[in-house]
Protein backbone atom coordinates (compact mmCIF):
# COMPACT_ATOMS: atom_id res chain seq x y z
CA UNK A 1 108.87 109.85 105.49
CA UNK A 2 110.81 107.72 103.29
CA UNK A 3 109.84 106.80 100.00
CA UNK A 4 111.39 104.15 97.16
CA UNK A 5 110.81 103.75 93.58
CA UNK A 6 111.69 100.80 92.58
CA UNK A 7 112.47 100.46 89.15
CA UNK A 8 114.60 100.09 85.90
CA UNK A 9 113.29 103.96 84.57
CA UNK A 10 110.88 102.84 82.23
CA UNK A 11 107.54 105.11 81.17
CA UNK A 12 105.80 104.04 84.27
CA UNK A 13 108.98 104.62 86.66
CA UNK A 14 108.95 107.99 85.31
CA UNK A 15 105.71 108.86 85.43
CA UNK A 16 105.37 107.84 88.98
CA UNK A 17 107.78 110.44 90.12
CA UNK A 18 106.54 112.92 88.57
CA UNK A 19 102.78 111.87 89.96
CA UNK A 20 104.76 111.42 93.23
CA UNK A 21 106.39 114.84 93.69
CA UNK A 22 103.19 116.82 92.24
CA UNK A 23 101.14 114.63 95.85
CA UNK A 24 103.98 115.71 97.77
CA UNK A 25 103.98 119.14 96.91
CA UNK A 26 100.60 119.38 96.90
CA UNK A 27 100.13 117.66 100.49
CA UNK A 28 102.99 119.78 101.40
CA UNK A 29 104.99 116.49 102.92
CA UNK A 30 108.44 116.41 103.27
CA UNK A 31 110.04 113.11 102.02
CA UNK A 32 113.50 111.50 101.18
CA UNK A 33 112.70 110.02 97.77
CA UNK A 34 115.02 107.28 96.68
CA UNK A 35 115.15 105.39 93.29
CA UNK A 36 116.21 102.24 93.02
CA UNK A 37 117.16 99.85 90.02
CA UNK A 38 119.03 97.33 91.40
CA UNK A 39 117.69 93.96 90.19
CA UNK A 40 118.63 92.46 93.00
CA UNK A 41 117.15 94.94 95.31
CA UNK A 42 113.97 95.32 93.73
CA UNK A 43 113.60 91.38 94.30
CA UNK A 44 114.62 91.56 98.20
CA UNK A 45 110.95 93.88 98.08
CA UNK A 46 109.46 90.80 96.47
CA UNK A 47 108.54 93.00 93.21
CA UNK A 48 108.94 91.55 89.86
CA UNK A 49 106.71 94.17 88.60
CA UNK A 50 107.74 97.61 87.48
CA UNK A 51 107.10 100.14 89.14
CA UNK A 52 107.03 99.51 93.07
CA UNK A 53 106.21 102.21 95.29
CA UNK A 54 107.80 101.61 98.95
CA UNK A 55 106.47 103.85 101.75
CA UNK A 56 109.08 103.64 105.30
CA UNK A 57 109.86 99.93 104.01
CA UNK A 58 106.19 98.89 103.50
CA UNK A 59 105.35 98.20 99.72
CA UNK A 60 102.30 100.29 98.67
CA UNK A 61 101.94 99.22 95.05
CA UNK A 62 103.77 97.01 92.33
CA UNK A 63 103.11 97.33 88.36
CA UNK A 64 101.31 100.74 88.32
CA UNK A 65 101.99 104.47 87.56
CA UNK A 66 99.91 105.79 90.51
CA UNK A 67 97.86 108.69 90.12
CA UNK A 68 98.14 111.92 92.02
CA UNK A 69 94.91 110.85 93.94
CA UNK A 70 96.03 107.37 94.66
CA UNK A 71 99.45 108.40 95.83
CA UNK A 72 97.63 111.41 98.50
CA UNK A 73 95.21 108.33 99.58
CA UNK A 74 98.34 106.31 100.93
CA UNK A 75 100.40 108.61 102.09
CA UNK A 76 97.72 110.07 104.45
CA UNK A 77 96.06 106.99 105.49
């Protein structure tokens, strides 16, 4: 599984990492998690919303800090 966060590190970006490696540790999934802040990047994904949460290419959510819950909910469905 392959995972992006797409963002500049703001509170949000931050917090979504964290949310995101508690899920995976709790779900005990093995991902490559890469961050990304590349302006121009984070555009190609069609986000212009901090933070984006990209699961194998596919954008899950734009704007939000997940929750633990939320982020277990996607990656398992």
């Amino acid at each position: 599984m392959e995972i992006k966060i797409l963002g500049t590190g703001c509170s949000k970006c931050e917090k979504l990492e964290k949310n995101l490696n508690k899920a995976l540790k709790e779900l005990n999934i093995d991902a490559t998690i890469e961050k990304i802040d590349d302006l121009v990047e984070l555009v190609s994904y069609g986000v212009m919303s901090t933070p984006g949460f990209v699961v194998n290419d596919e954008v899950k959510s734009v704007g939000k800090a997940l929750s633990v819950k939320e982020i277990k909910k996607i990656l398992t469905t």
